[in-house]
N, C-alpha and C. Protein backbone atom coordinates (compact mmCIF):
# COMPACT_ATOMS: atom_id res chain seq x y z
N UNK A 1 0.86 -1.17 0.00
CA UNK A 1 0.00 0.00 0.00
C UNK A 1 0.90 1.22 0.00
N UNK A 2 1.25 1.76 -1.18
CA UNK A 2 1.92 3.08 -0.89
C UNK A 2 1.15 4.50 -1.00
N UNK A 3 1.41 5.27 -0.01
CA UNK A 3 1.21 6.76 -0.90
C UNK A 3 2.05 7.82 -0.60
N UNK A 4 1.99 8.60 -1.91
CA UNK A 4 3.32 9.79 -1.61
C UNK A 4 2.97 10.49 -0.33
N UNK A 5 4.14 10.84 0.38
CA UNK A 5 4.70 11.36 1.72
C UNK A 5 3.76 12.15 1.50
N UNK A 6 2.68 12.95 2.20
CA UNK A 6 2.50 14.03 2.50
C UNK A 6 1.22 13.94 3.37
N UNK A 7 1.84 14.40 4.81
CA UNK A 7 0.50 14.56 5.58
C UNK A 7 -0.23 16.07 6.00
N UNK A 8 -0.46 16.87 5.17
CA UNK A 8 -0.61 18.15 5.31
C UNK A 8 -2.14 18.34 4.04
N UNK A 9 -3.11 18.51 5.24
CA UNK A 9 -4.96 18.29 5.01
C UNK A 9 -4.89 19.20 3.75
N UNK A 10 -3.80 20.55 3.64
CA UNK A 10 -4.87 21.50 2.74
C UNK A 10 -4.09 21.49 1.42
N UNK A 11 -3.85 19.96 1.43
CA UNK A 11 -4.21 19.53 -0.33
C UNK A 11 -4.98 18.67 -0.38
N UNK A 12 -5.68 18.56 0.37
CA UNK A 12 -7.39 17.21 -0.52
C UNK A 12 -7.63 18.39 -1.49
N UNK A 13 -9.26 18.29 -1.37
CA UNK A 13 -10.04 18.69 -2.24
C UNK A 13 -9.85 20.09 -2.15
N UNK A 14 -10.03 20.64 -3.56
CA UNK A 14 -10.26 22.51 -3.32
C UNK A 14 -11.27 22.77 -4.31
N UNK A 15 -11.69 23.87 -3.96
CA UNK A 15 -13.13 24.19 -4.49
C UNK A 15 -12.57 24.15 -6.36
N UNK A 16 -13.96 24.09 -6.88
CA UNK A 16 -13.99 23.65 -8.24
C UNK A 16 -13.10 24.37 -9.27
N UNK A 17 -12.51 24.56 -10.48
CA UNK A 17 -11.81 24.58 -11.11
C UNK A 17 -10.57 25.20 -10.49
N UNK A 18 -10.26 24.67 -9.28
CA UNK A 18 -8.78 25.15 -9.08
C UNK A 18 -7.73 24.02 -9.23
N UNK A 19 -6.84 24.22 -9.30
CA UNK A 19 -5.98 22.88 -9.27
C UNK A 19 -5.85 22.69 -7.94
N UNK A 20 -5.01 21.36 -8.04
CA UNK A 20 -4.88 20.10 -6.59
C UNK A 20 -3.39 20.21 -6.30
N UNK A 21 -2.91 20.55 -5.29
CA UNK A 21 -1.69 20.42 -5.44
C UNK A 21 -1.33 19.35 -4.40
N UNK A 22 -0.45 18.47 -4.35
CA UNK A 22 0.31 17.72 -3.82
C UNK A 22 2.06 17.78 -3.54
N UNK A 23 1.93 17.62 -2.37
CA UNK A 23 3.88 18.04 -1.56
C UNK A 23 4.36 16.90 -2.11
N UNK A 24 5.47 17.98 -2.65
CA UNK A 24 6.85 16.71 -3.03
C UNK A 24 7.70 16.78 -1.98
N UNK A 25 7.98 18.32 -1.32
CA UNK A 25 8.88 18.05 -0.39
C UNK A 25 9.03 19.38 0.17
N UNK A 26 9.87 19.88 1.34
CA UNK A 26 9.64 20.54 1.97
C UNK A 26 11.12 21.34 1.95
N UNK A 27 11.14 22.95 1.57
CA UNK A 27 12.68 23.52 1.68
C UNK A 27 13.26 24.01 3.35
N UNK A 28 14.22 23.86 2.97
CA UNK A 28 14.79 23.51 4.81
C UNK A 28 15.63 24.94 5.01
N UNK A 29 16.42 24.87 4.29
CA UNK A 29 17.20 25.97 4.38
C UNK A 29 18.24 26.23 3.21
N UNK A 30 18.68 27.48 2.87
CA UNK A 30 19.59 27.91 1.87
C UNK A 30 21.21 27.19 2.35
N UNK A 31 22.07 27.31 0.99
CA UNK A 31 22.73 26.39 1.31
C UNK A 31 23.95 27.39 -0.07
N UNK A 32 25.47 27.89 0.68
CA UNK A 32 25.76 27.68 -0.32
C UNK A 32 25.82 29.37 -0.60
N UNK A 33 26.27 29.86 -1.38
CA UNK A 33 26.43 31.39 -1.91
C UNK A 33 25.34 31.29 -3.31
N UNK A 34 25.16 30.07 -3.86
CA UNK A 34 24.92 30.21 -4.99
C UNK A 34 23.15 29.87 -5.56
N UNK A 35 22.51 30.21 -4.66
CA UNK A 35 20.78 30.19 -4.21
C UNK A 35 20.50 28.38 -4.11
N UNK A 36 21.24 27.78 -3.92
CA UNK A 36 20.60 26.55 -3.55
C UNK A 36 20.03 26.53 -2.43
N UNK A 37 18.66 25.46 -2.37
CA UNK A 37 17.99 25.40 -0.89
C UNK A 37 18.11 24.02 -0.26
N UNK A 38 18.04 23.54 0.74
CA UNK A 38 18.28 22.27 0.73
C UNK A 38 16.72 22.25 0.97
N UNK A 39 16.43 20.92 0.38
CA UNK A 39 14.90 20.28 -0.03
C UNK A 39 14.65 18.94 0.52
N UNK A 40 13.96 18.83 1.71
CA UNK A 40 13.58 17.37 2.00
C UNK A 40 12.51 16.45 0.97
N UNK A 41 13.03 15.68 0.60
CA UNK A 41 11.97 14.82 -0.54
C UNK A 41 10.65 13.89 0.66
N UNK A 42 9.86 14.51 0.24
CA UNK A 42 8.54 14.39 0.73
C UNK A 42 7.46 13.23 -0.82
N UNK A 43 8.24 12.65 -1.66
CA UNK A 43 7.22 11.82 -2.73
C UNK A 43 8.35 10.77 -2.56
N UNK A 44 7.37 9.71 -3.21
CA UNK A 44 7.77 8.43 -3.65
C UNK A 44 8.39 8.78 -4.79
N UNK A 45 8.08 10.16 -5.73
CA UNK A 45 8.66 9.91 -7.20
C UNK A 45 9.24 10.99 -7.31
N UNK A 46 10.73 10.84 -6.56
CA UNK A 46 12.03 11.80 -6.84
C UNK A 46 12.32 12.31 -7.87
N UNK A 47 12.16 11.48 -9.12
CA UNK A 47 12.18 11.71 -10.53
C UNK A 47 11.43 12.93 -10.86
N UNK A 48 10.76 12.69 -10.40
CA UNK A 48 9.81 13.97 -10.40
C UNK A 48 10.42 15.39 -10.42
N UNK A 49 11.28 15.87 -9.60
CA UNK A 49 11.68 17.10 -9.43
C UNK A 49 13.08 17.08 -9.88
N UNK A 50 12.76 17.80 -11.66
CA UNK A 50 13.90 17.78 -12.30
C UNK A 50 13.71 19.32 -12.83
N UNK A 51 14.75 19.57 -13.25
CA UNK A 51 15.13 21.03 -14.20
C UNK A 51 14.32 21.23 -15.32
N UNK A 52 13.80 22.36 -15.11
CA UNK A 52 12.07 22.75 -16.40
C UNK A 52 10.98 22.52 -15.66
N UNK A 53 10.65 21.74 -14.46
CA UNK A 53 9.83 21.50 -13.84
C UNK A 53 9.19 22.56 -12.91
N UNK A 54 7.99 23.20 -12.71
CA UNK A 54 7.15 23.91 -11.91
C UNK A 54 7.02 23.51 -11.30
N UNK A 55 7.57 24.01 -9.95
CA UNK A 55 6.64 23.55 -8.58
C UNK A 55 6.11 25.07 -7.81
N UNK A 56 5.61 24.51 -6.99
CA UNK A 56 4.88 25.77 -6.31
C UNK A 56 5.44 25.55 -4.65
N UNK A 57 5.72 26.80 -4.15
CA UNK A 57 6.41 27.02 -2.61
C UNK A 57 4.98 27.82 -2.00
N UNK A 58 5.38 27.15 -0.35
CA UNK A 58 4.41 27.66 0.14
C UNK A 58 2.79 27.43 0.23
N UNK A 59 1.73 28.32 0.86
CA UNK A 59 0.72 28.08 1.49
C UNK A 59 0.33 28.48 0.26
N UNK A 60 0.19 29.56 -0.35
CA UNK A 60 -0.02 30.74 -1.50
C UNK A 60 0.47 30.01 -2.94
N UNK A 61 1.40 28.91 -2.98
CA UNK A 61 1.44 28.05 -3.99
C UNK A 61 1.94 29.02 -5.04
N UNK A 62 2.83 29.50 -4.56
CA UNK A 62 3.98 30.37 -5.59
C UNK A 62 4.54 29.96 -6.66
N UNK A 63 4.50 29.97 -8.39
CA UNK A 63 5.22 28.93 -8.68
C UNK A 63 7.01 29.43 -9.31
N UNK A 64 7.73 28.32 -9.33
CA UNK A 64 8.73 28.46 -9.49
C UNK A 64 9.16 27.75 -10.03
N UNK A 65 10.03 28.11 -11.41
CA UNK A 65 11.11 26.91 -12.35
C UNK A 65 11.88 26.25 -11.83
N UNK A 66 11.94 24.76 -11.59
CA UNK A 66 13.45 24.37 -10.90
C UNK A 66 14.86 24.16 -12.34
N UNK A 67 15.97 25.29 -11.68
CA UNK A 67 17.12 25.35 -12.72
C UNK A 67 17.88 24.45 -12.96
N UNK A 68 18.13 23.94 -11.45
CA UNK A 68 19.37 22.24 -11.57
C UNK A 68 18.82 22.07 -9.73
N UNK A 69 18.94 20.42 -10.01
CA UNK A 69 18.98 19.39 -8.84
C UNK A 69 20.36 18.95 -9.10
N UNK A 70 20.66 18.87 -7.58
CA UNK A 70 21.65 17.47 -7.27
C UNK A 70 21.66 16.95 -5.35
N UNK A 71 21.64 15.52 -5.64
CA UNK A 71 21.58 14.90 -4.35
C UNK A 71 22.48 15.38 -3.43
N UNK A 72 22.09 15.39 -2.12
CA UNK A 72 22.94 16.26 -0.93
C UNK A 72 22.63 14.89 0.03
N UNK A 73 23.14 14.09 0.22
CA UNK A 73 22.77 12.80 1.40
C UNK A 73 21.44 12.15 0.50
N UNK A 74 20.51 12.39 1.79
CA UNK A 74 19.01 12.12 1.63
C UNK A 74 17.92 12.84 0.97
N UNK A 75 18.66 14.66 0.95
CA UNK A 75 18.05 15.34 0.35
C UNK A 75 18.62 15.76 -0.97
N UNK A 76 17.71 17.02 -1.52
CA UNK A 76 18.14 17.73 -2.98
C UNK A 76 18.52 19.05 -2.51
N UNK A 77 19.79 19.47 -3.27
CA UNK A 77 19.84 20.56 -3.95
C UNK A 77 19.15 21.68 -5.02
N UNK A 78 18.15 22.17 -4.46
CA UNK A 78 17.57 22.62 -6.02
C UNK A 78 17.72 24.53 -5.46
N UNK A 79 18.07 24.60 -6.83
CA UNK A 79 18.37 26.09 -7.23
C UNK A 79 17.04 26.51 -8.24
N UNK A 80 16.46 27.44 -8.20
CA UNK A 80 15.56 28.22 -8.67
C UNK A 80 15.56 28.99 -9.92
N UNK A 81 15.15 29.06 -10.86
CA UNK A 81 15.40 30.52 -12.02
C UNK A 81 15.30 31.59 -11.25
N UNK A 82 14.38 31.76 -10.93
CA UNK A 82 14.05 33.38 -10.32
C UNK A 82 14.40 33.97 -9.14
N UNK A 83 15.54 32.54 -8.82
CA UNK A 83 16.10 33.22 -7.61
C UNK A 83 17.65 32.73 -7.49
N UNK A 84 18.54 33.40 -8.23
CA UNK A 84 19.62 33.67 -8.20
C UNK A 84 20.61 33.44 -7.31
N UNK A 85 20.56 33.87 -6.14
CA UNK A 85 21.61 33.92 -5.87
C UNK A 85 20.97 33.48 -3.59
N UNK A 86 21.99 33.55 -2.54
CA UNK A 86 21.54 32.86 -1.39
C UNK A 86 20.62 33.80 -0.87
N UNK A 87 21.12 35.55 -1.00
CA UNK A 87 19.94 35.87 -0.42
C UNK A 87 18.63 36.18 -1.21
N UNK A 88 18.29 35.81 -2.11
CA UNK A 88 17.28 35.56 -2.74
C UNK A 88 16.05 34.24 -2.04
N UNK A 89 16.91 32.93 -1.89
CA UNK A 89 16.45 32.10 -0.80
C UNK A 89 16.31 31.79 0.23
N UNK A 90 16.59 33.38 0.81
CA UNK A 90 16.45 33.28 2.38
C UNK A 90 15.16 33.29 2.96
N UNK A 91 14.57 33.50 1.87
CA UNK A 91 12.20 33.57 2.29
C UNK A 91 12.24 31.83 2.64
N UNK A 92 13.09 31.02 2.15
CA UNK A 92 12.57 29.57 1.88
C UNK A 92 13.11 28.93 3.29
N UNK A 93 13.14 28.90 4.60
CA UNK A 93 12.90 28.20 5.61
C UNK A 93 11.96 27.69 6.05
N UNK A 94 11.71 26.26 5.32
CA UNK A 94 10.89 25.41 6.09
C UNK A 94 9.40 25.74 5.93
N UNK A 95 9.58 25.31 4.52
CA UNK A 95 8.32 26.33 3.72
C UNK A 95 7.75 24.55 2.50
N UNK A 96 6.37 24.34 2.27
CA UNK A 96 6.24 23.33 1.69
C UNK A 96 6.66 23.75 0.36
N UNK A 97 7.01 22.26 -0.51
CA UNK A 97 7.07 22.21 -2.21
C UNK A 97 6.04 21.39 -2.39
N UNK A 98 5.30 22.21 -4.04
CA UNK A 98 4.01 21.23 -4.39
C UNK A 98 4.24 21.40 -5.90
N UNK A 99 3.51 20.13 -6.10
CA UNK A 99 3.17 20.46 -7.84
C UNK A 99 1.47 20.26 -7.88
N UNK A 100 1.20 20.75 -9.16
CA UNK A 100 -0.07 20.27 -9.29
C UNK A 100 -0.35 19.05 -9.55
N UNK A 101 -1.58 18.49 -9.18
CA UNK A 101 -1.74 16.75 -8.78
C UNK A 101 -1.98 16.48 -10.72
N UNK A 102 -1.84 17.46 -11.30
CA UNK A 102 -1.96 16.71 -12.96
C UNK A 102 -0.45 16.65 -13.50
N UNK A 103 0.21 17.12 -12.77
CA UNK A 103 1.50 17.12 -13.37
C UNK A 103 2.32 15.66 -13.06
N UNK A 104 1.56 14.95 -11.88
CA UNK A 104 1.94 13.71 -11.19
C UNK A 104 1.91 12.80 -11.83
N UNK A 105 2.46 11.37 -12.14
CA UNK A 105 1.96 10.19 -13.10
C UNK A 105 0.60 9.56 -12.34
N UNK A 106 0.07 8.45 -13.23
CA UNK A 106 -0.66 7.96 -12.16
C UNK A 106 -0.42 7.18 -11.68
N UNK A 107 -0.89 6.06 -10.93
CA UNK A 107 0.16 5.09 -9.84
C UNK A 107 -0.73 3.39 -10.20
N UNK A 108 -0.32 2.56 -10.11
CA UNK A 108 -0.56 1.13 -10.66
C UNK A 108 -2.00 1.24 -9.79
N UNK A 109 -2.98 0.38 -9.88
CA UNK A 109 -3.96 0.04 -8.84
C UNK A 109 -3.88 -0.31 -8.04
N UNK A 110 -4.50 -0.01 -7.45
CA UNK A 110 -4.53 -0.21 -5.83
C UNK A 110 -3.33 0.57 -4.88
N UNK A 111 -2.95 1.34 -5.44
CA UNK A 111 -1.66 2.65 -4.93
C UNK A 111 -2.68 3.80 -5.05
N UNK A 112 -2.09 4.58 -4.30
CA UNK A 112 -3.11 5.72 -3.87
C UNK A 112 -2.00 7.27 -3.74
N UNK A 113 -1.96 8.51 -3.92
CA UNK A 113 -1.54 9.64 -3.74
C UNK A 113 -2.08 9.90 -2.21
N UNK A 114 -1.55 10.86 -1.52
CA UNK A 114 -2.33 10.97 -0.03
C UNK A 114 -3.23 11.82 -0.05
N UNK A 115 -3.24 12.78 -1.23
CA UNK A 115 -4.38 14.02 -1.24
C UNK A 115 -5.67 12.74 -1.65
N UNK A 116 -5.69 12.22 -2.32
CA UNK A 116 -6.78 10.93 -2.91
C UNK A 116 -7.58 10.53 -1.44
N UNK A 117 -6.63 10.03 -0.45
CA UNK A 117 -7.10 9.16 0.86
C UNK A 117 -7.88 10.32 1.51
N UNK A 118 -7.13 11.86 1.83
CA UNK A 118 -7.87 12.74 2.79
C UNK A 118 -8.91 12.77 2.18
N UNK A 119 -9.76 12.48 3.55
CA UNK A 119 -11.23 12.61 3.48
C UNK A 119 -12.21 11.75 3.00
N UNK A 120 -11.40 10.77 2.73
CA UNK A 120 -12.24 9.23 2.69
C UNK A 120 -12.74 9.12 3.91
N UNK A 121 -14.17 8.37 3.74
CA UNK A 121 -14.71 7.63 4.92
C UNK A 121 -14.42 6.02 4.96
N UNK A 122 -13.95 6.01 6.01
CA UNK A 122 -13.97 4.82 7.10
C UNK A 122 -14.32 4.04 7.41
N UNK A 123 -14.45 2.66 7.04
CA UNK A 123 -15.44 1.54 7.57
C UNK A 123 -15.16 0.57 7.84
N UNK A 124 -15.85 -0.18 9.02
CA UNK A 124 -15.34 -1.80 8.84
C UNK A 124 -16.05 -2.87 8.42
N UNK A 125 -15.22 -3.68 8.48
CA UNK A 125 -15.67 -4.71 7.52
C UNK A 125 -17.15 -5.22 8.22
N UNK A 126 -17.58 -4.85 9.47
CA UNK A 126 -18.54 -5.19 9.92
C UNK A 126 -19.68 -4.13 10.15
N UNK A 127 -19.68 -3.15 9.26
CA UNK A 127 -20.28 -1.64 8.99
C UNK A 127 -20.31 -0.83 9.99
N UNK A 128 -19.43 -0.40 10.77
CA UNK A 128 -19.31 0.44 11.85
C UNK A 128 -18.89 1.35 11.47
N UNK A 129 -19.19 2.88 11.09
CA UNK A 129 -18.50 3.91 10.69
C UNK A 129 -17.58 4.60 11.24
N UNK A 130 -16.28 4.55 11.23
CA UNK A 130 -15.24 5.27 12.33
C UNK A 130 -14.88 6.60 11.98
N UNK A 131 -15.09 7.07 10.62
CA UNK A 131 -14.89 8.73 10.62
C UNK A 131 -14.37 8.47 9.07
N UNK A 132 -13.55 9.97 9.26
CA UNK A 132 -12.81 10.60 7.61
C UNK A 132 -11.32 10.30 7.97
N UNK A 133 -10.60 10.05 6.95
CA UNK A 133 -8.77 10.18 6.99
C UNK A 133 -8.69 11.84 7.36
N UNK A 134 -8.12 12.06 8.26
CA UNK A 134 -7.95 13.28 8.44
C UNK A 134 -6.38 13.52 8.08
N UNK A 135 -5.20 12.50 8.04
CA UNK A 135 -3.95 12.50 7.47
C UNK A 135 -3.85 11.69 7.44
N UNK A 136 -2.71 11.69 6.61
CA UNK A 136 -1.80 10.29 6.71
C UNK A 136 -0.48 10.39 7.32
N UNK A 137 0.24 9.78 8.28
CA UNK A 137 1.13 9.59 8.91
C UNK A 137 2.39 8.79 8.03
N UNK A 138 3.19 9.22 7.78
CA UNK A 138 4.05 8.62 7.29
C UNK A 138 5.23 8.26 8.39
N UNK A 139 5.43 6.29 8.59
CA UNK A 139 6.34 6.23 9.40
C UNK A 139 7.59 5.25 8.38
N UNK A 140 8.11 4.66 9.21
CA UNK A 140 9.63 3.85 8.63
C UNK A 140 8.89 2.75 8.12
N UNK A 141 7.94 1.89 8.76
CA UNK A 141 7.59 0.42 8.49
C UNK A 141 6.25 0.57 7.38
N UNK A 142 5.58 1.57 8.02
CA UNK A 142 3.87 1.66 6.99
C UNK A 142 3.57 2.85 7.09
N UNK A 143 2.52 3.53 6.55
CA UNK A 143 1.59 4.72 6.88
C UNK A 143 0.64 4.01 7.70
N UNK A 144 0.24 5.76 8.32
CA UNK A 144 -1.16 5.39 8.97
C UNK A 144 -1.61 6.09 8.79
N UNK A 145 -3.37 5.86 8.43
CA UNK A 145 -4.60 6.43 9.26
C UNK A 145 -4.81 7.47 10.19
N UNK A 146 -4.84 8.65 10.07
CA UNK A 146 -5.22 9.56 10.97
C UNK A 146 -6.67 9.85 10.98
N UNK A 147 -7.60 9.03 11.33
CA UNK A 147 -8.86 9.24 11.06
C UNK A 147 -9.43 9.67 12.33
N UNK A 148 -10.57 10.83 11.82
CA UNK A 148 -11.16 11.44 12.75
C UNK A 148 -12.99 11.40 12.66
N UNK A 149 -13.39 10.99 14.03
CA UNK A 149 -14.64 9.90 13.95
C UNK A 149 -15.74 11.46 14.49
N UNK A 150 -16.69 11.31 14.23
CA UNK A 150 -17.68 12.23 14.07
C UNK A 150 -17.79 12.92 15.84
N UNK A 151 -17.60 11.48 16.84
CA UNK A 151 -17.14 12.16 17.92
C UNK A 151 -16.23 11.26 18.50
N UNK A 152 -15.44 11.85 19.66
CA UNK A 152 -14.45 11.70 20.30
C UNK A 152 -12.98 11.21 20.11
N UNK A 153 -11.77 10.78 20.25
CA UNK A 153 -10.63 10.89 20.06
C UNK A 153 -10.31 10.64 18.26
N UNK A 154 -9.33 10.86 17.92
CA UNK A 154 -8.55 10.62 16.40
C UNK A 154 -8.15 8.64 16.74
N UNK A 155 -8.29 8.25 15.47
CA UNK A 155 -8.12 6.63 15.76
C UNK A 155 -6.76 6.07 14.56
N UNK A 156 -6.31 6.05 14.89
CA UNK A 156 -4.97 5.53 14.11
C UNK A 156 -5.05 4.12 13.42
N UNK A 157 -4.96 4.08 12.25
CA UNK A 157 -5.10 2.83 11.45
C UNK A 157 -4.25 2.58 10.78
N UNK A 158 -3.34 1.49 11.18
CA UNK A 158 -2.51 1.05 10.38
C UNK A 158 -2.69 0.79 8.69
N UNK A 159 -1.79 1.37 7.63
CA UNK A 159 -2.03 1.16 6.69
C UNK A 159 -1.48 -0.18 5.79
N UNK A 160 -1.79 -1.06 6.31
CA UNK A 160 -1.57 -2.57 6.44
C UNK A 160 -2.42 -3.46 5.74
N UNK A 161 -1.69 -4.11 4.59
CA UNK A 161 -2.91 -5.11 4.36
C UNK A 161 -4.27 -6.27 4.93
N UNK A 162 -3.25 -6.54 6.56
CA UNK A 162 -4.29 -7.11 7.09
C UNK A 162 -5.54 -6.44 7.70
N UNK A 163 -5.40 -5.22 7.77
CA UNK A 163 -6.46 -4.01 8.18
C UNK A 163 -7.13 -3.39 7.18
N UNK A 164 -6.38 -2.81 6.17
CA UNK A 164 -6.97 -1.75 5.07
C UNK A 164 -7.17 -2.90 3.87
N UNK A 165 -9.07 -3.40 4.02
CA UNK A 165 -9.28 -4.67 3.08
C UNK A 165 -9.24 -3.85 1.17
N UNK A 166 -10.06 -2.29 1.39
CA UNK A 166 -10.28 -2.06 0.09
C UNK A 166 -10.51 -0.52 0.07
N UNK A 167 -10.47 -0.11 -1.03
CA UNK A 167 -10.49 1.47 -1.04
C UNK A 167 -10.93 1.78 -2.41
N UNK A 168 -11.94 2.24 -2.25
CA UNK A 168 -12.77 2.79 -3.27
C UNK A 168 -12.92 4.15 -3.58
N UNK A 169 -11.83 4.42 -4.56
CA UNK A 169 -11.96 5.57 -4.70
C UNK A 169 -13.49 6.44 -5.38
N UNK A 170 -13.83 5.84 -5.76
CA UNK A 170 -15.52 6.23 -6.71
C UNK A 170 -16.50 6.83 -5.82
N UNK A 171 -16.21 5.56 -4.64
CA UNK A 171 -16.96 5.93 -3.65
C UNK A 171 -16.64 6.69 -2.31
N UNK A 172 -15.88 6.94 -2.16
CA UNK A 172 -14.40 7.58 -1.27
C UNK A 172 -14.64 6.79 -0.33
N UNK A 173 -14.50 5.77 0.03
CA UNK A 173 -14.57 4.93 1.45
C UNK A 173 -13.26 3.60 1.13
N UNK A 174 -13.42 3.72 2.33
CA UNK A 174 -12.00 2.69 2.61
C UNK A 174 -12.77 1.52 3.49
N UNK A 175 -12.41 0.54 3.49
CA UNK A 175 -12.76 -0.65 3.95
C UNK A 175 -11.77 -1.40 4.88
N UNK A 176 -12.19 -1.61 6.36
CA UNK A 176 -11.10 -1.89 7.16
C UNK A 176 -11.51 -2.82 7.98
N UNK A 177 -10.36 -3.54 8.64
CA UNK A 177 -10.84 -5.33 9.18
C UNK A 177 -9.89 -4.46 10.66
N UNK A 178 -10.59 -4.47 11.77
CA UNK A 178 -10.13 -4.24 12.69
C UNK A 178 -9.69 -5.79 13.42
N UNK A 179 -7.93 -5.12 13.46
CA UNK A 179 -7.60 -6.91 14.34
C UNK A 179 -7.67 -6.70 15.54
N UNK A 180 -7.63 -7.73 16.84
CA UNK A 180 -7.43 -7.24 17.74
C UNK A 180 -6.24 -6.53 18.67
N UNK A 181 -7.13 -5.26 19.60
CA UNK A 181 -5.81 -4.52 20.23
C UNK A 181 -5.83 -3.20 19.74
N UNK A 182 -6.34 -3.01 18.35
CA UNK A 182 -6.31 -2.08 17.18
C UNK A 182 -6.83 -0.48 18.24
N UNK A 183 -8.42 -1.11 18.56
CA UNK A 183 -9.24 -0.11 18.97
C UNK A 183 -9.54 -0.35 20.49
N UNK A 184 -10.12 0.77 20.96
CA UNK A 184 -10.10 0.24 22.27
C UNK A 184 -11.82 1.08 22.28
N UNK A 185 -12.91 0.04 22.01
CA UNK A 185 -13.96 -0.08 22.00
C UNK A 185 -15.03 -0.61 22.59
């Protein structure tokens, strides 16, 4: 079950003909005399953020040409057209990167984007309604479930095949086999 890194609600849905944007990754800090930022990769598809490519910074979804990438460890190097030089990238601390969700490939079946999951409803396999994905948690072993139930606490669902039976996107509901221990009900 994969979906690209991003647990941040205000890319689900947006009102009608606007675009969707989805985080690739997040700029950390300038780096360098020569406007590079260092960029935490926040997608499954690194490939993704290459030179000619638009992405958008920020809440306000600013967009910006990326000029040249290169790997720094775990993260990227990316330098900007329109921003030259270090203090040009000094606005970019720890500020999101997005593209628009059409610029994305699409993903084999049964793989999912995380803007797709927010705001699916919740169910189990024995029709008990537990709420909406309110995020997705991205950890080392799986994602999870940040689902939030119409009342009382947020319920964490492993994103696990033996739990998450089916997901229907058509219908936005997710289908879930609670094992035991899961819930405390």
């Amino acid at each position: 079950m994969n979906s690209d890194k991003n647990s941040n609600n205000n890319t689900g849905s947006s009102p009608k003909d606007e675009p969707v944007f989805v985080i690739i990754g997040k700029f950390r800090r300038p780096h360098g005399i020569r406007g590079e930022i260092v960029m935490t990769v926040l997608t499954n598809f690194p490939e993704l953020v290459k030179p000619g490519q638009r992405v958008f910074a920020g809440e306000k979804h600013q967009p910006y040409v990326i000029n040249s990438i290169r790997w720094h460890g775990a993260d990227m190097l990316i330098s900007l057209e329109e921003l030259p030089d270090r203090t040009a990238v000094e606005i970019f601390r720890n500020i999101m990167v997005y593209m628009k969700a059409d610029d994305v490939p699409e993903l084999p079946e049964g793989d999912f984007y995380i803007h797709q999951l927010v705001g699916m409803e919740v169910i189990t396999d024995q029709g008990l309604t537990l709420g909406r994905i309110k995020e997705i948690i991205v950890t080392g072993a799986n994602d999870v479930y940040l689902v939030e139930p119409a009342e009382g606490k947020d319920i964490l669902i492993p994103a696990i095949d033996q739990v998450v039976l089916d997901i229907n996107e058509e219908e936005g509901k997710v289908l879930v086999h609670i094992i035991p221990g899961l819930l405390d009900l």
